[in-house]
PDB file of N, CA and C in Angstrom:
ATOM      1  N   UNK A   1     127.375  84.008 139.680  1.00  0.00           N
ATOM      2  CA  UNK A   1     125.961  84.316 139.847  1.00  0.00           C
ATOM      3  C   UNK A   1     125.829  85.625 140.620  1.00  0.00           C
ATOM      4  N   UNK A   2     125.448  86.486 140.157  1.00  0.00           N
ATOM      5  CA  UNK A   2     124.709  87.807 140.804  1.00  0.00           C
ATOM      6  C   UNK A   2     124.263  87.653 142.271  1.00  0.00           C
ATOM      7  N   UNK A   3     124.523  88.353 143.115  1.00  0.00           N
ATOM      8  CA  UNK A   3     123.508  88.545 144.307  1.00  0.00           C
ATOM      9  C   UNK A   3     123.212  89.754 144.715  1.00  0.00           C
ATOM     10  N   UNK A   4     122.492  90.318 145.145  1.00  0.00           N
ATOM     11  CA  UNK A   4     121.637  91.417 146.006  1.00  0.00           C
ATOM     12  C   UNK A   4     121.993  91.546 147.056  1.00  0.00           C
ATOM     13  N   UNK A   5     122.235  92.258 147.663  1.00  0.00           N
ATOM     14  CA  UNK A   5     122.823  92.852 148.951  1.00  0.00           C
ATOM     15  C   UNK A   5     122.034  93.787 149.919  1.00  0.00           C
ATOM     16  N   UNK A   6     120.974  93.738 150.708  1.00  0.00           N
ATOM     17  CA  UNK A   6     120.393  95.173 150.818  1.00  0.00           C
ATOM     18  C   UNK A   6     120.580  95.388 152.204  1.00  0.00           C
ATOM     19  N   UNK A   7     120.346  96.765 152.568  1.00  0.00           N
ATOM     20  CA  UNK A   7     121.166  97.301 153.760  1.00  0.00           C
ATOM     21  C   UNK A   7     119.550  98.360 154.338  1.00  0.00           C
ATOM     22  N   UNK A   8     120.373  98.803 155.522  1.00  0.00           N
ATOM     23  CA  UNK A   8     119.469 100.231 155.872  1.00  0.00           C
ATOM     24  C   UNK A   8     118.187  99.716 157.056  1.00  0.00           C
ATOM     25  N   UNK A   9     117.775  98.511 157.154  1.00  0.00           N
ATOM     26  CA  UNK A   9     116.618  98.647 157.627  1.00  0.00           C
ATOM     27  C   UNK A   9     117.139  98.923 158.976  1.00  0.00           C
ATOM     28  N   UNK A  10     115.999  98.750 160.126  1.00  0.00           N
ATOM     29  CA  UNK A  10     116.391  98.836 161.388  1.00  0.00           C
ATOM     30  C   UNK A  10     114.605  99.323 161.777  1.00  0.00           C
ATOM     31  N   UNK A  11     115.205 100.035 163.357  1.00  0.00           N
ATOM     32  CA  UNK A  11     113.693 100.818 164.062  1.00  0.00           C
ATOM     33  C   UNK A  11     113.536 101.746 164.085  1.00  0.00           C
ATOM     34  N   UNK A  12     112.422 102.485 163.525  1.00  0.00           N
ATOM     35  CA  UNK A  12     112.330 104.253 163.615  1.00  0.00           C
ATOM     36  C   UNK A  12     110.916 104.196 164.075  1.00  0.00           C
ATOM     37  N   UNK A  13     110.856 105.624 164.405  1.00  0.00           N
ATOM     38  CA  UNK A  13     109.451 106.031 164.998  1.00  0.00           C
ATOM     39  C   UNK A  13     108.525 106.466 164.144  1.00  0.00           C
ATOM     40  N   UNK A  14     107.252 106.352 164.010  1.00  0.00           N
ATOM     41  CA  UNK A  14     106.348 106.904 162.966  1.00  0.00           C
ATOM     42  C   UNK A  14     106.918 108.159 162.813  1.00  0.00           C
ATOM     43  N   UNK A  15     106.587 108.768 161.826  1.00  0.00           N
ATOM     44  CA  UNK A  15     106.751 109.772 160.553  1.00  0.00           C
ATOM     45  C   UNK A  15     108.552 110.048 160.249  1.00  0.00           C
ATOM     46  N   UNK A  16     109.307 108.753 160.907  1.00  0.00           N
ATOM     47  CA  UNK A  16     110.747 109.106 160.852  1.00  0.00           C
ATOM     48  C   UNK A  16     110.929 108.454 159.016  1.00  0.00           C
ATOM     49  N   UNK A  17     112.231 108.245 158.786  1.00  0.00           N
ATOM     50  CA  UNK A  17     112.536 108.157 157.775  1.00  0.00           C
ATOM     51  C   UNK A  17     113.471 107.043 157.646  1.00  0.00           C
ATOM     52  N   UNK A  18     114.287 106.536 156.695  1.00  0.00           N
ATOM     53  CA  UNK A  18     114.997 105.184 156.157  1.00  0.00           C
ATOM     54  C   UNK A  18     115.055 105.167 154.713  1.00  0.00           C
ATOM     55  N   UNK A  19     116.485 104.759 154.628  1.00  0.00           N
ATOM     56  CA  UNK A  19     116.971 104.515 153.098  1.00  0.00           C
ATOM     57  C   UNK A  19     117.636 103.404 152.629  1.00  0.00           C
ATOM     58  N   UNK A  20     117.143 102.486 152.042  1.00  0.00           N
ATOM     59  CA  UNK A  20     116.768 101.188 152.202  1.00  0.00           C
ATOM     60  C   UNK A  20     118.414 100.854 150.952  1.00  0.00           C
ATOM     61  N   UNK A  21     119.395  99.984 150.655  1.00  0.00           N
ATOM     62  CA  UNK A  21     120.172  99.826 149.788  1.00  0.00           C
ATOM     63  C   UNK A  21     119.945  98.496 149.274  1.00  0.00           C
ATOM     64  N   UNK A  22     120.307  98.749 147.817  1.00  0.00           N
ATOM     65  CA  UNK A  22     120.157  96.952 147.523  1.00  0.00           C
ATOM     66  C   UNK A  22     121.792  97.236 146.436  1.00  0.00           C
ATOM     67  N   UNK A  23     122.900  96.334 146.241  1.00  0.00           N
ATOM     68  CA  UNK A  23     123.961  96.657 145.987  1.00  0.00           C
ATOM     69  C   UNK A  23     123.732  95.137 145.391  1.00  0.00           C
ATOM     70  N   UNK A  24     124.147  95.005 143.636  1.00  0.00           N
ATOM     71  CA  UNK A  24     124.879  94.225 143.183  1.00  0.00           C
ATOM     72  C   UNK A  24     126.065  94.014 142.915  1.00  0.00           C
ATOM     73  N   UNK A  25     126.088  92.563 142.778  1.00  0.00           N
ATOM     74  CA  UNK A  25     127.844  91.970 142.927  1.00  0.00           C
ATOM     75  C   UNK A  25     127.950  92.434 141.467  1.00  0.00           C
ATOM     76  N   UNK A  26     127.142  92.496 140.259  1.00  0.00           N
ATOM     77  CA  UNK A  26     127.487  92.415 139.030  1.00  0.00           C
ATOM     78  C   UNK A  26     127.529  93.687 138.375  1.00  0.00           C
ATOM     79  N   UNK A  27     128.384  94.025 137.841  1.00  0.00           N
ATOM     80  CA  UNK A  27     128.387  95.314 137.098  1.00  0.00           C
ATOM     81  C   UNK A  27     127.249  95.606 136.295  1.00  0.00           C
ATOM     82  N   UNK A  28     126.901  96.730 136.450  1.00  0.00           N
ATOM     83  CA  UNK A  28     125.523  97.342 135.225  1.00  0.00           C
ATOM     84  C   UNK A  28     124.201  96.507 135.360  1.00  0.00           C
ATOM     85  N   UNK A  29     124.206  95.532 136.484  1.00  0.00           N
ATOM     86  CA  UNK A  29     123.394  94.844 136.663  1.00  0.00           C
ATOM     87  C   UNK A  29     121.691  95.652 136.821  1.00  0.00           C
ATOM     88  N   UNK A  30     122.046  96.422 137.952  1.00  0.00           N
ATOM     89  CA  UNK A  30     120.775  97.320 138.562  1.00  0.00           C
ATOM     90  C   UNK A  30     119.975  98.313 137.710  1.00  0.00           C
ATOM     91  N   UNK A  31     121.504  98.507 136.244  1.00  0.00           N
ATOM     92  CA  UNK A  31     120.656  99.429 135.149  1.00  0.00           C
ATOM     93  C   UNK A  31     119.986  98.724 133.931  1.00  0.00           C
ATOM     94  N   UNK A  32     120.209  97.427 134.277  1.00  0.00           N
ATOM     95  CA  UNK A  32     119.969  96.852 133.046  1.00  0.00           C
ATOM     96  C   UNK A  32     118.312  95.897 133.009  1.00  0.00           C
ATOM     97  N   UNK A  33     117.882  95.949 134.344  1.00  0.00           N
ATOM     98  CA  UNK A  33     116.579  95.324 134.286  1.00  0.00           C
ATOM     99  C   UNK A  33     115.773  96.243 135.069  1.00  0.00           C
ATOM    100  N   UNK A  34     114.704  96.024 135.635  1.00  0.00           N
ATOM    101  CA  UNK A  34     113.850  96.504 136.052  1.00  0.00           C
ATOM    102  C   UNK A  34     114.144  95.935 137.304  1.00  0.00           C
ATOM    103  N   UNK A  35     114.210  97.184 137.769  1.00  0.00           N
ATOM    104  CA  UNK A  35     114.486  97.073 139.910  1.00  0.00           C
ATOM    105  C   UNK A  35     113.101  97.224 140.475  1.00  0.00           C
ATOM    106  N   UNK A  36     112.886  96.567 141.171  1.00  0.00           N
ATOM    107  CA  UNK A  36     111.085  96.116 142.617  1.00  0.00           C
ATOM    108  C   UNK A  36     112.284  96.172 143.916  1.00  0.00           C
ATOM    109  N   UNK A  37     111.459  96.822 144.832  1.00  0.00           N
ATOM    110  CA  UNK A  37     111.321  96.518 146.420  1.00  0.00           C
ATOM    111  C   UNK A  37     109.697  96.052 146.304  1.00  0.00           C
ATOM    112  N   UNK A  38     110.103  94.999 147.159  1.00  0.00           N
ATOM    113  CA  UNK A  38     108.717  94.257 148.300  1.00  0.00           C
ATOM    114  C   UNK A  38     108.719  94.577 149.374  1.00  0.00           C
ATOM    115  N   UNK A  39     107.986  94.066 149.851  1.00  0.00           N
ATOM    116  CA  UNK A  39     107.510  93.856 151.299  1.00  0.00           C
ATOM    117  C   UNK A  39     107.006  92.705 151.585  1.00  0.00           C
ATOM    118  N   UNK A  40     107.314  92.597 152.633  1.00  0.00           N
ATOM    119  CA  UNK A  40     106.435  91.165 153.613  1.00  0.00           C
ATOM    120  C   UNK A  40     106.285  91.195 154.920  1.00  0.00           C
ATOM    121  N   UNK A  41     104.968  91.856 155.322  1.00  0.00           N
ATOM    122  CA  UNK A  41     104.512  91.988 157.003  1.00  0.00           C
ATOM    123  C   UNK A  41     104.992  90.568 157.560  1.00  0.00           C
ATOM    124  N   UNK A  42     105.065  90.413 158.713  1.00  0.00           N
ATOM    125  CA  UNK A  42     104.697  88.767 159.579  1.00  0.00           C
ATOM    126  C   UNK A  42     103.697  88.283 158.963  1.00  0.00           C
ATOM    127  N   UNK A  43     103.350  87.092 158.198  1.00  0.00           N
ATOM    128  CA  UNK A  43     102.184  86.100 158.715  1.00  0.00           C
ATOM    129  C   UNK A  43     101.105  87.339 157.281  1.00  0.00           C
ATOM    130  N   UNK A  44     102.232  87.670 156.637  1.00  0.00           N
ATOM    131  CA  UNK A  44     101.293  88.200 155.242  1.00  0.00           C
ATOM    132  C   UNK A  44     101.920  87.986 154.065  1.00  0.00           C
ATOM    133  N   UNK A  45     101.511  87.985 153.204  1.00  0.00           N
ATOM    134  CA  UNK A  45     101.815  87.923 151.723  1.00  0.00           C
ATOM    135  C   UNK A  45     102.919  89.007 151.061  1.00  0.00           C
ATOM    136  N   UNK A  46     103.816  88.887 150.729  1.00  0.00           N
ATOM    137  CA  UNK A  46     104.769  89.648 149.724  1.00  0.00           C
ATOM    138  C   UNK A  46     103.765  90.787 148.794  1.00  0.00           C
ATOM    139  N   UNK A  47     104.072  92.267 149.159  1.00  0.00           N
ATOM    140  CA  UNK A  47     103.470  93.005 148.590  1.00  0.00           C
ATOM    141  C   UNK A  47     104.591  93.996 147.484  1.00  0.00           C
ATOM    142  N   UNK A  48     104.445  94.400 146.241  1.00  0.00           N
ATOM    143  CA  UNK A  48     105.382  94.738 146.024  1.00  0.00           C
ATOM    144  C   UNK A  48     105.203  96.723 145.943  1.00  0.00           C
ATOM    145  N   UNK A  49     106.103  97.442 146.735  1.00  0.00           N
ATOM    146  CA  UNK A  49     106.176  98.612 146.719  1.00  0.00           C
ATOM    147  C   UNK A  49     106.705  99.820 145.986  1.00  0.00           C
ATOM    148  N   UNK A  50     107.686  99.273 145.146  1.00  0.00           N
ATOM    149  CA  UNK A  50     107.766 100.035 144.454  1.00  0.00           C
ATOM    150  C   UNK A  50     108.929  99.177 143.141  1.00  0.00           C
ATOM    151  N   UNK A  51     108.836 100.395 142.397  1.00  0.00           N
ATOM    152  CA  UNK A  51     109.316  99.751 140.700  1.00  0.00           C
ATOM    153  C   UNK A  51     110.314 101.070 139.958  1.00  0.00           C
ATOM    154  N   UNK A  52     111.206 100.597 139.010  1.00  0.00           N
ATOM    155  CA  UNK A  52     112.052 101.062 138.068  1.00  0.00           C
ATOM    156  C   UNK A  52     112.338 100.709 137.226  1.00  0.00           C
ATOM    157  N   UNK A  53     111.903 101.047 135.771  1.00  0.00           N
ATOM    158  CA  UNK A  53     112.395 100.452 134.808  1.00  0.00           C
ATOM    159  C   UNK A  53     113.297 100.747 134.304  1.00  0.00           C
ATOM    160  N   UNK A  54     114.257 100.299 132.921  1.00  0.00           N
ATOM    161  CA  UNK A  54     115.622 100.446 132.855  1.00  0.00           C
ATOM    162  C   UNK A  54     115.989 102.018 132.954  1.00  0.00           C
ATOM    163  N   UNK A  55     114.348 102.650 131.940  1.00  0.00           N
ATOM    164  CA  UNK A  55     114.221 103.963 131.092  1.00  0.00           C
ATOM    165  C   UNK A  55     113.865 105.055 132.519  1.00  0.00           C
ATOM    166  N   UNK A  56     114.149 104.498 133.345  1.00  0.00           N
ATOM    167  CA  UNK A  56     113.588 105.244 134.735  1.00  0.00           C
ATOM    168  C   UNK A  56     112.419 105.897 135.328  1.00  0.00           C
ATOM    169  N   UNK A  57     111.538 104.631 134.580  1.00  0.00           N
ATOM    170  CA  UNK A  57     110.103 104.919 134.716  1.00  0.00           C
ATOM    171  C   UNK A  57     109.929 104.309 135.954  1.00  0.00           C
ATOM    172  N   UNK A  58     109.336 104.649 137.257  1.00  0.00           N
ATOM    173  CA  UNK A  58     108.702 105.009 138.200  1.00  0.00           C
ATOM    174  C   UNK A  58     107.257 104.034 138.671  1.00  0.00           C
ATOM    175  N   UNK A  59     106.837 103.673 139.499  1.00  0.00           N
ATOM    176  CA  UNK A  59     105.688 102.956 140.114  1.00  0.00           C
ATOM    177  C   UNK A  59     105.190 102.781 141.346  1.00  0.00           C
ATOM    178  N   UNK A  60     104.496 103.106 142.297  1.00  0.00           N
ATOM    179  CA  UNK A  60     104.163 102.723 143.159  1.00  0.00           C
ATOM    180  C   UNK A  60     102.687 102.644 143.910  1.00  0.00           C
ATOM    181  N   UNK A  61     102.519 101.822 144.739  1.00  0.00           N
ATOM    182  CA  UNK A  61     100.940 101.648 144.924  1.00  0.00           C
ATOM    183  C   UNK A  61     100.714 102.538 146.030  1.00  0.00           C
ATOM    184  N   UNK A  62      99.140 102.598 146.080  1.00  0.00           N
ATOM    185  CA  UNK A  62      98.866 104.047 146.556  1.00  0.00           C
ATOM    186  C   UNK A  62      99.105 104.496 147.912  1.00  0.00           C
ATOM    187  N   UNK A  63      99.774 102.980 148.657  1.00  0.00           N
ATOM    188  CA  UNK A  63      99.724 102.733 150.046  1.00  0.00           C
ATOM    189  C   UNK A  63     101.102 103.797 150.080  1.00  0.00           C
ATOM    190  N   UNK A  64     102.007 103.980 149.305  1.00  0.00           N
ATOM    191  CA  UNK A  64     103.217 104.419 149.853  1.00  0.00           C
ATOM    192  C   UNK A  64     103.637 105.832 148.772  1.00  0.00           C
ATOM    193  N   UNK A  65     102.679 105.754 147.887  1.00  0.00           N
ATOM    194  CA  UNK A  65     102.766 106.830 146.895  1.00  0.00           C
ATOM    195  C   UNK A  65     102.856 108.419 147.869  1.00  0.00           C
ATOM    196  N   UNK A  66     104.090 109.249 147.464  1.00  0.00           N
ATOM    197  CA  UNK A  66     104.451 110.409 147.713  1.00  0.00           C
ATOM    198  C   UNK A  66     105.041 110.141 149.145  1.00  0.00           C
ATOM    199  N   UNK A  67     105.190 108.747 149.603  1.00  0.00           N
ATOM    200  CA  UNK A  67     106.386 108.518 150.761  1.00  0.00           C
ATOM    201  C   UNK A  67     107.742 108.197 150.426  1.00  0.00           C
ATOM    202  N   UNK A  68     107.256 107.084 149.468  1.00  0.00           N
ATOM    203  CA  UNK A  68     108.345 105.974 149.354  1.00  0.00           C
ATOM    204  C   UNK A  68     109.331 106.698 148.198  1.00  0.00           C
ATOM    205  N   UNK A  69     110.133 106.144 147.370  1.00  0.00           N
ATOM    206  CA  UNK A  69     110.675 106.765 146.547  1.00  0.00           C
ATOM    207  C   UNK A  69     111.567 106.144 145.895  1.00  0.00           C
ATOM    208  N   UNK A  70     111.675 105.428 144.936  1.00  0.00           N
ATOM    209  CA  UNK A  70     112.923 104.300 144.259  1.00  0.00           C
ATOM    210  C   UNK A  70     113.973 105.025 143.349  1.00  0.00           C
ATOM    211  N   UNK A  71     115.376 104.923 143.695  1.00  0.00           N
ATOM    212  CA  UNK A  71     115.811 105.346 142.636  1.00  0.00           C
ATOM    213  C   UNK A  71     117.201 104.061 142.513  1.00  0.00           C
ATOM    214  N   UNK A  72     118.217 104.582 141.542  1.00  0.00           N
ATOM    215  CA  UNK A  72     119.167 103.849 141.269  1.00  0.00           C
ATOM    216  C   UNK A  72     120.340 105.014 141.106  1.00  0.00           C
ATOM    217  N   UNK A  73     121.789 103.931 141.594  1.00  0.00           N
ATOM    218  CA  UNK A  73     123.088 104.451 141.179  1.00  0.00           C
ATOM    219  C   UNK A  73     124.058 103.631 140.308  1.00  0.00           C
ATOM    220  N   UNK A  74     124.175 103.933 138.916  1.00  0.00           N
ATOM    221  CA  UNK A  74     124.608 103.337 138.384  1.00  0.00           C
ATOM    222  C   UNK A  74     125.918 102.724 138.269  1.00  0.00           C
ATOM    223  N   UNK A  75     126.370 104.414 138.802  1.00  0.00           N
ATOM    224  CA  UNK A  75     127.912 103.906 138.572  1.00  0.00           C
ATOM    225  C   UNK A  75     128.626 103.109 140.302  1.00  0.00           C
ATOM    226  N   UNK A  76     127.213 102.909 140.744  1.00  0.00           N
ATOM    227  CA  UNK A  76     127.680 101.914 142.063  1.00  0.00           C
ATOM    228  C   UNK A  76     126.887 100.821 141.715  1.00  0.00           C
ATOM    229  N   UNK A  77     126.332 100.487 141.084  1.00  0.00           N
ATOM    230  CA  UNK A  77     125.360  99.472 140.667  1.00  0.00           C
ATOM    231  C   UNK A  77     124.223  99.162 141.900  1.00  0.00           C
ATOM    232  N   UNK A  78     123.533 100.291 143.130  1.00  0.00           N
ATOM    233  CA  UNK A  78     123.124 100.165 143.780  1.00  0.00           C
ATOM    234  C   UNK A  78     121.653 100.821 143.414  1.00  0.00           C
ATOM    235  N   UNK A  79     120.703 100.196 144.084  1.00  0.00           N
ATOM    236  CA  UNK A  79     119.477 100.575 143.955  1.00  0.00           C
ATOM    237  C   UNK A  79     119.315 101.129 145.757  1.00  0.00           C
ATOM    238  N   UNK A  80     118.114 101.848 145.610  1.00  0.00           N
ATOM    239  CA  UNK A  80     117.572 102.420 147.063  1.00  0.00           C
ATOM    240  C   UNK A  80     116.052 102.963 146.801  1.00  0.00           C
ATOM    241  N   UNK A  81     115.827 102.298 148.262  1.00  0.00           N
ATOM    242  CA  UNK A  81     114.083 103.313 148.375  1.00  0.00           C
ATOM    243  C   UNK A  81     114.332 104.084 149.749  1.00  0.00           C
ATOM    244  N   UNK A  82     114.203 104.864 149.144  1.00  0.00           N
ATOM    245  CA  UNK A  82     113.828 106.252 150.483  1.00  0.00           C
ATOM    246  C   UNK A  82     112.370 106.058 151.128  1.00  0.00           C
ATOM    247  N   UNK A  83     112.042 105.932 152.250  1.00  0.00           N
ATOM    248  CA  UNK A  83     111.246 105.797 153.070  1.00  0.00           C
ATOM    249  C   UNK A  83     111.032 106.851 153.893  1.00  0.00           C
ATOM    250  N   UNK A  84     110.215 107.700 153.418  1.00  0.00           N
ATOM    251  CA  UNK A  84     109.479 108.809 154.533  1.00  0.00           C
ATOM    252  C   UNK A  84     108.487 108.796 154.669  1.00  0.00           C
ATOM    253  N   UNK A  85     108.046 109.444 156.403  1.00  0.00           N
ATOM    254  CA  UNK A  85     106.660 109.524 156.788  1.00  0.00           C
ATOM    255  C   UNK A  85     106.175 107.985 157.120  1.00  0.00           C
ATOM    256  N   UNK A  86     107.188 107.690 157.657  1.00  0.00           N
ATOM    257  CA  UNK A  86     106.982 105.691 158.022  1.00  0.00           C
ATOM    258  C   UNK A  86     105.791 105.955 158.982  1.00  0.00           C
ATOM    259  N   UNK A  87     104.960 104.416 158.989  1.00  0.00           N
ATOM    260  CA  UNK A  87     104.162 104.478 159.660  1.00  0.00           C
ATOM    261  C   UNK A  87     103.902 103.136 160.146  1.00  0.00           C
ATOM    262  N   UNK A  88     103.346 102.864 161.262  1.00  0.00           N
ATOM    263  CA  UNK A  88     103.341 101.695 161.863  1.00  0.00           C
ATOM    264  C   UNK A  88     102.796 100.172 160.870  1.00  0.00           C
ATOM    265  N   UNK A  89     102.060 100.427 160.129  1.00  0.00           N
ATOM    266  CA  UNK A  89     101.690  99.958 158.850  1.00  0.00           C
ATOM    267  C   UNK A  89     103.214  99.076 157.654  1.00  0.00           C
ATOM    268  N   UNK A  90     104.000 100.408 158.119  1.00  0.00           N
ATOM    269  CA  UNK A  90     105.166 100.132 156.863  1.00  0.00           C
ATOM    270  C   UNK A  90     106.238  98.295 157.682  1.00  0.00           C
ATOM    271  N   UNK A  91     105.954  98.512 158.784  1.00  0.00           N
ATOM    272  CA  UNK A  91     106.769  97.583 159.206  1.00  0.00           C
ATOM    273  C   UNK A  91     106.689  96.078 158.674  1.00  0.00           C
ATOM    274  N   UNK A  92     107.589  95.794 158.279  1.00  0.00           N
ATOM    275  CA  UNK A  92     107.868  94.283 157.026  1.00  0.00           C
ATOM    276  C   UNK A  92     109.646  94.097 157.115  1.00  0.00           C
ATOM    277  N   UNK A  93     109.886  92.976 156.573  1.00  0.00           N
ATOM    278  CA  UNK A  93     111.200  92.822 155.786  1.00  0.00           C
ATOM    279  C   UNK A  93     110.756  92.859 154.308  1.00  0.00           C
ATOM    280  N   UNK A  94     111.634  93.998 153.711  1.00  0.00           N
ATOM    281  CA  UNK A  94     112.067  94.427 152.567  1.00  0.00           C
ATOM    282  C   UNK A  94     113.123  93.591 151.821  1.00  0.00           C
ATOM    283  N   UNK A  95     112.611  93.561 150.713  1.00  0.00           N
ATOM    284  CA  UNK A  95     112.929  92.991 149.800  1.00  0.00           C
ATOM    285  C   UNK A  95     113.743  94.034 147.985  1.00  0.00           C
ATOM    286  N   UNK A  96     114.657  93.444 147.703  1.00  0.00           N
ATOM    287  CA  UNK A  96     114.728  94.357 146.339  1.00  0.00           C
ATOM    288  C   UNK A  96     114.873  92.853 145.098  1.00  0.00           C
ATOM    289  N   UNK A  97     114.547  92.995 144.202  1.00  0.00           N
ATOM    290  CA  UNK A  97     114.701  92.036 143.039  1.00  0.00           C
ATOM    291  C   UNK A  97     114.942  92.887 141.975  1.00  0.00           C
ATOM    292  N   UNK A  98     115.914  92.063 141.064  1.00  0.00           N
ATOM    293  CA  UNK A  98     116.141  92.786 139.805  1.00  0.00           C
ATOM    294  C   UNK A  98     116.661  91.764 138.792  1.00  0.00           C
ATOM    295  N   UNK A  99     115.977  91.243 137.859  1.00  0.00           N
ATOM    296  CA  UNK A  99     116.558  90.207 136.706  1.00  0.00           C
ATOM    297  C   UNK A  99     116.210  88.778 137.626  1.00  0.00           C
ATOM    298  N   UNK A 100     115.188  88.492 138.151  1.00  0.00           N
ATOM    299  CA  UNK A 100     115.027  87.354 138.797  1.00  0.00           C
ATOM    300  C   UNK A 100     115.452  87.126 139.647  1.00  0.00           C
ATOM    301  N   UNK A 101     116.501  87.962 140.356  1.00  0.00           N
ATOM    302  CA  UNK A 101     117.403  87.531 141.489  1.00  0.00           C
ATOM    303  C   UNK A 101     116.950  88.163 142.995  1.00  0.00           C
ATOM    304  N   UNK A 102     116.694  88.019 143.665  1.00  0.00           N
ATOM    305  CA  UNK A 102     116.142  88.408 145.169  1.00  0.00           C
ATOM    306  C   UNK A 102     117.119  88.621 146.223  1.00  0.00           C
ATOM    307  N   UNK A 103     117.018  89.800 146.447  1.00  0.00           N
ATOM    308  CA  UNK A 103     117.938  89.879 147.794  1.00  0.00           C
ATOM    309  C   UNK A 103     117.777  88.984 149.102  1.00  0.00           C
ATOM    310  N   UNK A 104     118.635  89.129 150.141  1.00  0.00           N
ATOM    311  CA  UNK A 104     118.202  88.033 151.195  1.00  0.00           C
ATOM    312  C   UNK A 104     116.915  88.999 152.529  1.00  0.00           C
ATOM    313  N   UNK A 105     117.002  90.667 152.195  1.00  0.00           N
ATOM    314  CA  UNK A 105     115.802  91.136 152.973  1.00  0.00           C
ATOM    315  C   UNK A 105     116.520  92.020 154.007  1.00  0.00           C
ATOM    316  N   UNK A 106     115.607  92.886 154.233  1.00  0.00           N
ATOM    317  CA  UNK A 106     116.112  93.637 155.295  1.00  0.00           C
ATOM    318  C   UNK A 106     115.124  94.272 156.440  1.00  0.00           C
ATOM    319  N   UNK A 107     114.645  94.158 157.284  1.00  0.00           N
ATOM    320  CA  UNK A 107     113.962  94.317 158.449  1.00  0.00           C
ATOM    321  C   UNK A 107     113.425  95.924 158.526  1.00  0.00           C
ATOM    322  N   UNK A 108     112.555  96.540 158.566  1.00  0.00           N
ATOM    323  CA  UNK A 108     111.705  97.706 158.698  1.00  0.00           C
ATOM    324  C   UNK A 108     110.868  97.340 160.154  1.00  0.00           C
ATOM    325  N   UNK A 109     111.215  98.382 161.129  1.00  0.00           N
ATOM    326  CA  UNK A 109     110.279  98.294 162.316  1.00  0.00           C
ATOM    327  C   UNK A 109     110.144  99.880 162.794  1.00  0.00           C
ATOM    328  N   UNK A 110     108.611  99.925 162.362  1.00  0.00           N
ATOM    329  CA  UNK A 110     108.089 101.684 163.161  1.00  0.00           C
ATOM    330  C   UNK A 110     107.205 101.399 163.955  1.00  0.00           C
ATOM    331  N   UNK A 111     107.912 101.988 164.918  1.00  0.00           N
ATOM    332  CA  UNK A 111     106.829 101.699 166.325  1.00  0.00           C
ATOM    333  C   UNK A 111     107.818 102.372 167.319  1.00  0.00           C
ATOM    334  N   UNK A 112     107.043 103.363 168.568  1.00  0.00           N
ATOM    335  CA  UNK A 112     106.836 104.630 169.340  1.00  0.00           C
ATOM    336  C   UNK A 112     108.173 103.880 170.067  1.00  0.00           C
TER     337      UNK A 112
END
């Protein structure tokens, strides 16, 4: 069975930056479906931030549009969102999914 792996979070200061990893166990896995990062503040609902489809089509909502940034490495089978211009707002555990499968999350904290 496939799992998700994701790395990178931690604490930065508003307008700092973070590059978020999500690494499958399965080969060609990350190119073969459509890759999402989420989010989930404390004590809020799973929001989803950004998107990739196989064809490397692109998505994101307007909250993080021209910050955030999704891409993929194939020949590591790793996905990543680049996070710039963080803002106290962005702080959640992150999430990546790809083919139904959910990573276990990774912690985002911006604050002074």
């Amino acid at each position: 069975q496939v799992q998700l792996v994701e790395s990178g979070g931690g604490v930065v200061q508003p307008g700092g930056s973070l590059r978020l990893s999500c690494a499958a166990t399965r080969s060609i896995f990350i190119s073969t479906y459509v890759m999402r990062w989420y989010r989930q503040p404390a004590g809020k609902q799973r929001e989803l931030v950004a998107s990739m489809t196989p064809g490397g089509t692109t998505s994101y909502p307007d909250s993080v549009k021209g910050r955030f940034t999704i891409s993929r490495d194939s020949a590591k089978n790793t996905g990543y969102l680049q996070m710039n211009s963080l803002k106290p707002e962005d702080t959640a555990v992150y999430y990546c999914n790809a083919g139904g499968t959910w990573g276990q999350g990774t912690s985002v904290t911006v604050s002074e």
